[in-house]
Protein backbone atom coordinates (compact mmCIF):
# COMPACT_ATOMS: atom_id res chain seq x y z
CA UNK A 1 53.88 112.46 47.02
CA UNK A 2 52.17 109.13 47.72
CA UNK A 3 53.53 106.45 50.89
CA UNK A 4 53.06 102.88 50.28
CA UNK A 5 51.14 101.08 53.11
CA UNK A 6 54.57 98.97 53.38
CA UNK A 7 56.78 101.96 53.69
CA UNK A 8 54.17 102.65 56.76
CA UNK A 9 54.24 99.50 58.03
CA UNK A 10 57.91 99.65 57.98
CA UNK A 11 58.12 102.94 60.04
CA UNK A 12 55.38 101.49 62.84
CA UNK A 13 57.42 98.37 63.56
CA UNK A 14 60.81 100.81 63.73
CA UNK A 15 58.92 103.32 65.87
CA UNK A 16 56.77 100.94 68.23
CA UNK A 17 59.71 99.77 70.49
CA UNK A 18 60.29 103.46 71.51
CA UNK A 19 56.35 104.48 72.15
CA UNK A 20 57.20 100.69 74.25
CA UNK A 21 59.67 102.78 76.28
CA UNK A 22 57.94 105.47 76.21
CA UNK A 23 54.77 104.14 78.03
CA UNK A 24 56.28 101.95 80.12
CA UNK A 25 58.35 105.26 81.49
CA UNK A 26 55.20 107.39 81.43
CA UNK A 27 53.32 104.90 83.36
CA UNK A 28 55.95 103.91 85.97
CA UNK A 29 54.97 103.97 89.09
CA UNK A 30 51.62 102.17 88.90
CA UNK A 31 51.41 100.99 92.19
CA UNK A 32 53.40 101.42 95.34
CA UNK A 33 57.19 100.33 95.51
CA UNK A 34 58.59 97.79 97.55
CA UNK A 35 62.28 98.43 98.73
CA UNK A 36 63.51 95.30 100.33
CA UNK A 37 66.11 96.02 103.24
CA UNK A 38 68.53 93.22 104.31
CA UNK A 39 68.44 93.98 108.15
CA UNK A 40 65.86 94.82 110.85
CA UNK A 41 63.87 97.59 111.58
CA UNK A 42 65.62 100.50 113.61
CA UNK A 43 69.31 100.09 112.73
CA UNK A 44 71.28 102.65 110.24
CA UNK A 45 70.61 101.27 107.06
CA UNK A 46 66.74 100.81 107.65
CA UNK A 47 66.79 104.69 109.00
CA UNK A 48 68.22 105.78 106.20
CA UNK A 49 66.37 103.99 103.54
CA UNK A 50 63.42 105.24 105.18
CA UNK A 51 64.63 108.35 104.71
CA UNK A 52 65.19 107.91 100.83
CA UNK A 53 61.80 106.42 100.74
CA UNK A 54 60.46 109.40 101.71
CA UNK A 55 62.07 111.32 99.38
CA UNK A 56 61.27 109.02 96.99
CA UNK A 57 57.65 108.73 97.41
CA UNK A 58 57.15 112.40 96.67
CA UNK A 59 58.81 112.76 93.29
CA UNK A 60 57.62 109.35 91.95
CA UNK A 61 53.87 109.95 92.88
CA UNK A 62 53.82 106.47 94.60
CA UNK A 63 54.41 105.45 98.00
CA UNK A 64 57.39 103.43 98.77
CA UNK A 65 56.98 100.86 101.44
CA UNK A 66 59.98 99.76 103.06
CA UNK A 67 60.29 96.37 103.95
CA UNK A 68 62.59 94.30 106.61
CA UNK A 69 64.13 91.00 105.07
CA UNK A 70 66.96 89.97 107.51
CA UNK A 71 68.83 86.98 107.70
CA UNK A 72 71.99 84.49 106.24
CA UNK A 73 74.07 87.24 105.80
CA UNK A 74 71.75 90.02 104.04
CA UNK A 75 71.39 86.83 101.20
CA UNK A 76 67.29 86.36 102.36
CA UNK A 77 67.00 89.88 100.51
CA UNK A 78 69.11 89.53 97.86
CA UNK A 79 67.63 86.50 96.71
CA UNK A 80 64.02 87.65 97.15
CA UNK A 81 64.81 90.76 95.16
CA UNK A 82 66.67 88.74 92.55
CA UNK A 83 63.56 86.35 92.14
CA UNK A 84 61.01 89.30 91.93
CA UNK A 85 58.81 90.42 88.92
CA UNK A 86 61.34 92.75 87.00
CA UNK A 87 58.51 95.34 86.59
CA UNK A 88 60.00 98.87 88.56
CA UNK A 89 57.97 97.88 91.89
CA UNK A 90 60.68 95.75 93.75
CA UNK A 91 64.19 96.92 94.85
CA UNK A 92 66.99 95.77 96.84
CA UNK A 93 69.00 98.34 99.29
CA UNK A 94 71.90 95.83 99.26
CA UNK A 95 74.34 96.40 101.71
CA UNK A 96 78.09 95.19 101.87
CA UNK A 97 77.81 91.60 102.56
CA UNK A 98 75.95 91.75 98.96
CA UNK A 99 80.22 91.59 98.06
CA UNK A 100 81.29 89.32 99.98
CA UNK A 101 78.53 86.27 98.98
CA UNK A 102 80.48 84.74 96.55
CA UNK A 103 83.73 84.20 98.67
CA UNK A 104 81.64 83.26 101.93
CA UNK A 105 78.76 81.40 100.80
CA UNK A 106 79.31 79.01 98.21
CA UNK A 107 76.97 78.07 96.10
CA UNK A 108 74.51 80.48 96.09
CA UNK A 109 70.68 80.75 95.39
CA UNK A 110 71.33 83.96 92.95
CA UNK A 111 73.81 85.42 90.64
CA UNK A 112 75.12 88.55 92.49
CA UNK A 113 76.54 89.30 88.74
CA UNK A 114 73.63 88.48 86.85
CA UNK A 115 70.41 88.56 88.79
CA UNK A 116 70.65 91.73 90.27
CA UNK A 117 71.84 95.39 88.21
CA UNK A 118 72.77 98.67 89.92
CA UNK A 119 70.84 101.51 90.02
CA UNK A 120 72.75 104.43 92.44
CA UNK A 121 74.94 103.71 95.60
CA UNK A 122 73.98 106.19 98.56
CA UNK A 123 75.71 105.19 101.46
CA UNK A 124 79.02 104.49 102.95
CA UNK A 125 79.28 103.64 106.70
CA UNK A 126 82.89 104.11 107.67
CA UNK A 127 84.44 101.20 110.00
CA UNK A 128 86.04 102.73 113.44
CA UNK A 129 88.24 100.71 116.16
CA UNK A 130 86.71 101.49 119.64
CA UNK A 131 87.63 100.88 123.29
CA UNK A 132 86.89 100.86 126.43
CA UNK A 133 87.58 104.46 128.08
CA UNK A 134 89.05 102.05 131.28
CA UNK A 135 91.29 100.15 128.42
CA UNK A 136 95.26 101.05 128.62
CA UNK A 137 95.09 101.11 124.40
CA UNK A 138 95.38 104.65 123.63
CA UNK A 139 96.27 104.17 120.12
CA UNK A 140 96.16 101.20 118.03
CA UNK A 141 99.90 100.20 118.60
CA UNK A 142 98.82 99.94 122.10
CA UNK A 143 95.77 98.17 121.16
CA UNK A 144 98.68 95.54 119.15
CA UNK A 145 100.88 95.13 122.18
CA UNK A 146 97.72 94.56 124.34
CA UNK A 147 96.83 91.82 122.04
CA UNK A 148 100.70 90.52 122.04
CA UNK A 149 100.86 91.06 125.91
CA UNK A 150 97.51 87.85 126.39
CA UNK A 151 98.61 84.26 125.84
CA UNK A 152 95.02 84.41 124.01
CA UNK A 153 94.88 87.56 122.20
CA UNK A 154 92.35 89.98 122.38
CA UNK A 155 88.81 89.80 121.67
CA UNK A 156 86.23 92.02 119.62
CA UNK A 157 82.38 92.49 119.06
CA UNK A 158 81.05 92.00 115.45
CA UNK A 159 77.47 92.57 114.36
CA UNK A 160 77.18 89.27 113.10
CA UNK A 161 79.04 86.73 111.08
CA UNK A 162 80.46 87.53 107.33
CA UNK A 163 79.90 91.34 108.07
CA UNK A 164 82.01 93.98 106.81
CA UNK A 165 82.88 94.98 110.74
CA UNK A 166 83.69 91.14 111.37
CA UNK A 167 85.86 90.58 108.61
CA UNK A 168 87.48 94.07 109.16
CA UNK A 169 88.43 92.85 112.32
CA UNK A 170 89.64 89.35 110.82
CA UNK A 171 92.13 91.27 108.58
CA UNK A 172 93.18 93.71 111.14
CA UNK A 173 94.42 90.61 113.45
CA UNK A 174 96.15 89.14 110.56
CA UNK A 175 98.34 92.37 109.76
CA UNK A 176 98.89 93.16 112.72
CA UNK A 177 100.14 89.74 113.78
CA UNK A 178 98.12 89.24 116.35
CA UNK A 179 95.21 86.59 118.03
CA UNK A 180 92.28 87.78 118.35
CA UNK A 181 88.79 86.03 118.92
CA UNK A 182 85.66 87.44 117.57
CA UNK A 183 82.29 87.60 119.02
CA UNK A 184 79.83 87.89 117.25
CA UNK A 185 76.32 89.69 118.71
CA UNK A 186 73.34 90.97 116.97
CA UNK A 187 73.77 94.07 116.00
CA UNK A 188 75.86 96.86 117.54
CA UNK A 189 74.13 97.77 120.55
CA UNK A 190 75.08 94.18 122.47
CA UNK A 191 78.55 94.71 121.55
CA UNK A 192 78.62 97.94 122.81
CA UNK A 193 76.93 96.81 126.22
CA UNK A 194 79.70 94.00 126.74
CA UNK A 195 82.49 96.51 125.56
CA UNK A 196 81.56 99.01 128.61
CA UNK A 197 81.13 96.24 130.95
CA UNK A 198 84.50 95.14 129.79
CA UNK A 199 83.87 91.42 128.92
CA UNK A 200 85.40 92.42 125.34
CA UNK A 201 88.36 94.32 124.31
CA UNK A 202 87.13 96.29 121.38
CA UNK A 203 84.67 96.15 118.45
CA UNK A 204 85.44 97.33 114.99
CA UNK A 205 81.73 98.89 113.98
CA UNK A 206 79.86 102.48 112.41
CA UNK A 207 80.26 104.81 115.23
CA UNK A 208 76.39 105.55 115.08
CA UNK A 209 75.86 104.02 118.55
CA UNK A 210 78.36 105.19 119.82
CA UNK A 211 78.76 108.60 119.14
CA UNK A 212 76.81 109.85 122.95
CA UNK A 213 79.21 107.08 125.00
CA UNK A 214 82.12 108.43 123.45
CA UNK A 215 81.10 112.21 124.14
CA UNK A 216 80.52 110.96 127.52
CA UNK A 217 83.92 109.72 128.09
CA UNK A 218 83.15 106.11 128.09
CA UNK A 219 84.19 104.69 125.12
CA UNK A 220 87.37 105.49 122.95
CA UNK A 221 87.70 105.33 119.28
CA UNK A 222 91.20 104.13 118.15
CA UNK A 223 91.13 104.65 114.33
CA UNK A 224 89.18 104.46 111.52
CA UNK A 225 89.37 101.50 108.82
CA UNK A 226 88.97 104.12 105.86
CA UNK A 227 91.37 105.00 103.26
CA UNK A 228 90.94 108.92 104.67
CA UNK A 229 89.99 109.99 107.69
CA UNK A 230 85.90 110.62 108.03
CA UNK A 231 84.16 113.39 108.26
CA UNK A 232 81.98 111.86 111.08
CA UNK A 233 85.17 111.63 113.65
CA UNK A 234 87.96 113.65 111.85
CA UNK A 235 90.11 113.24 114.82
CA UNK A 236 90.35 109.33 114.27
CA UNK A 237 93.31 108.76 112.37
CA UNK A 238 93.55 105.90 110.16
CA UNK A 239 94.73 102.22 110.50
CA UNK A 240 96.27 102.77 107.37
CA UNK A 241 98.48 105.99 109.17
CA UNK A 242 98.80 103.84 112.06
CA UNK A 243 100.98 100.82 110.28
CA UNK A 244 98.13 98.17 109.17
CA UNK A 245 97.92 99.27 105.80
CA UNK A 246 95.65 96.54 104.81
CA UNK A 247 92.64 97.23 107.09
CA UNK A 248 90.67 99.70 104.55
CA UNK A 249 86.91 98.28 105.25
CA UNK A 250 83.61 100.12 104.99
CA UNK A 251 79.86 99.44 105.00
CA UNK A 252 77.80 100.66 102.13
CA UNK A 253 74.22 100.70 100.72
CA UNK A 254 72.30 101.20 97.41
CA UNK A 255 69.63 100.09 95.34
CA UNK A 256 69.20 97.46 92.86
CA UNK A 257 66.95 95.92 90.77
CA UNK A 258 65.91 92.65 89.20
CA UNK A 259 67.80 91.72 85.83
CA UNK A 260 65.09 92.91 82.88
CA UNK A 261 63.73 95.82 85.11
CA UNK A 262 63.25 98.30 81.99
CA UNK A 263 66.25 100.78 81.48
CA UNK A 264 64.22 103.87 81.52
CA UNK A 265 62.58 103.07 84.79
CA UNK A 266 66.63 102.11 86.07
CA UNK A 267 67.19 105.27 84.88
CA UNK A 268 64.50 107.38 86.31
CA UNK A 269 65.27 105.92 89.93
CA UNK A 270 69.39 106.31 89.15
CA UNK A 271 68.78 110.32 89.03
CA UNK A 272 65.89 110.64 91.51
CA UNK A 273 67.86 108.83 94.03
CA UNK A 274 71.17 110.70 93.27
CA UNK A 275 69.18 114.29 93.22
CA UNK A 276 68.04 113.06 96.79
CA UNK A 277 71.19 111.63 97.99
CA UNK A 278 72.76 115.18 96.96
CA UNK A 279 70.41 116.97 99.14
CA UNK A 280 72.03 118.97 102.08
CA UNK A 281 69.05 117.73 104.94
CA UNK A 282 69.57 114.26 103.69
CA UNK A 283 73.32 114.47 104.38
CA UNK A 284 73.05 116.01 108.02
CA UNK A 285 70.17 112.88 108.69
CA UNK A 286 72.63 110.74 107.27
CA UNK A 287 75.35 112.09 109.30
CA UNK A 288 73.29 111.86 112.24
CA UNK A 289 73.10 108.35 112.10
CA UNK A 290 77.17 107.75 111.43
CA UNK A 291 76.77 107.59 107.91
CA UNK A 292 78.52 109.70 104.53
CA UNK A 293 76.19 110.52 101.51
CA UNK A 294 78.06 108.68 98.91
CA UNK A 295 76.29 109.56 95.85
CA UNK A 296 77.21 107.14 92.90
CA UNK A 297 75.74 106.33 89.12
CA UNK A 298 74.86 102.85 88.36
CA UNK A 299 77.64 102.64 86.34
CA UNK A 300 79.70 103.89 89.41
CA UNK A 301 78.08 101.73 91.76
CA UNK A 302 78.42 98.45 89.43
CA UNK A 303 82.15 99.42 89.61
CA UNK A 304 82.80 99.36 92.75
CA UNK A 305 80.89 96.13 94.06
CA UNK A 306 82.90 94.37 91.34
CA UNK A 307 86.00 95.96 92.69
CA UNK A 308 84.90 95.02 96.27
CA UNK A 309 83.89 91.41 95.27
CA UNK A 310 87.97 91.06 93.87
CA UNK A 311 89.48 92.80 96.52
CA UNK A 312 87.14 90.79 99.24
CA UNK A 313 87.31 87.07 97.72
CA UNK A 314 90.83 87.49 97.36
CA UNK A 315 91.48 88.87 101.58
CA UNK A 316 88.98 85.82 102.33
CA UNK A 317 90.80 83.44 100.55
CA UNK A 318 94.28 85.21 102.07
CA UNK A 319 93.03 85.18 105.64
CA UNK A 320 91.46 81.50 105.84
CA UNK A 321 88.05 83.27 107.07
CA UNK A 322 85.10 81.02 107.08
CA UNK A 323 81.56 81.55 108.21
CA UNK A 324 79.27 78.61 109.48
């Protein structure tokens, strides 16, 4: 049975798009990966990203090189990431704030719905109300009259403006009907240091640095902002138990890439991270450092930054919260 040369023709241009996809899977990594971090070096999320990379490194073949973009709200990152060559080399371990952009920072130098896809989310970094040992607050409607007892309210640490802990703390004052003044420090360990010296009432933050001064008897953890009490500090209840049934707030991390980043490559990094998220060492280091594995498909993790961006713009907009 003869083939005419346009019948073959025909079935090379149907079959070259998928030896396409086929090489550019086969040949991912060709170089070493960049995964772009929105905050400093030594914190949670860096720790445990390096951790990932690790992981990382070894199944893809190619070392991935973390590296620290801080600044304007975790948006420095973002918009690097969302500017970078779509090739499989560049990823963003976007963190909460990546949510919150839109309602905070208006307009923006990125699309946080266009520019940037999902791969797998890995993290979440449950919220916890903490006091000072010394404080009389024993629970948080002690923590409320406190606040109702001070002409000026009460005042709490935040690990920068536009945060997840910050506006946590926003929307905790406003259902509780209270004032409330927050400071804002970088990072958690200054907040902590003013909290024991008692120049603030309370800070509203992951428990990671906190976990040895509240063994120690020195700090106090009032509840956690989670819609279940955490596995980290099951002995926290929750605001939600404890009458603010508003204040659900967590941090979170994940990777994504730049729009056009090839779908198998998405896809290969979607299961390698997941596998490695999944792994019971990687959970106690995670737990270690106040955080829950919180494995999560792209499809998953798309999900649930659109449902955070909703929920988020709409408290923001509720609350009159503004960030200069």
């Amino acid at each position: 049975m003869s083939v005419s040369r346009r019948t073959l023709l025909a079935a090379a241009a149907l079959s070259a798009p998928a030896l396409g996809t086929a090489r550019a899977q086969g040949s991912w990594p060709s170089r070493p990966i960049r995964l772009v971090s929105p905050y400093a070096a030594g914190g949670a999320s860096d720790i445990s990203l390096r951790v990932l990379a690790e992981r990382l490194s070894g199944v893809l073949g190619q070392q991935c090189i973390v590296e620290n973009k801080p600044g304007a709200g975790t948006r420095l990152a973002n918009e690097m990431v969302a500017r970078a060559e779509p090739d499989g080399h560049t990823f963003l371990y976007a963190a909460a704030p990546y949510a919150l952009a839109e309602a905070l920072y208006s307009p923006l130098r990125y699309d946080p719905r266009k520019d940037l896809l999902p791969i797998a989310m890995t993290v979440l970094a449950p919220l916890f109300l903490i006091v000072n040992a010394d404080s009389p607050a024993k629970t948080v409607a002690d923590f409320v009259a406190l606040a109702k007892s001070k002409p000026e309210g009460v005042t709490f640490g935040s690990p920068g403006p536009g945060s997840q802990p910050h506006l946590a703390g926003e929307l905790l004052f406003k259902d509780a009907g209270i004032k409330g003044l927050a400071v804002q420090f970088r990072g958690d360990a200054p907040a902590y240091s003013e909290l024991l010296a008692g120049r603030i009432d309370a800070t509203i933050t992951a428990i990671t640095s906190a976990l040895q001064l509240i063994e120690a008897g020195k700090l106090r953890v009032l509840g956690v902002a989670s819609a279940e009490r955490s596995p980290l500090f099951p002995a926290a209840p929750t605001l939600r138990e404890q009458g603010l049934s508003r204040v659900v707030a967590a941090g979170w991390y994940g990777f994504m890439a730049p729009a056009g980043t090839p779908e198998p490559i998405r896809a290969r990094l979607e299961a390698e991270t997941m596998r490695a998220v999944g792994e019971g060492d990687v959970k106690q280091r995670f737990a270690a450092l106040g955080l829950e594995a919180r494995s999560a498909s792209a499809a998953a993790f798309g999900r649930f930054i659109e449902e955070e961006t909703t929920r988020w713009s709409g408290i923001i907009k509720d609350t009159g919260i503004t960030v200069t």
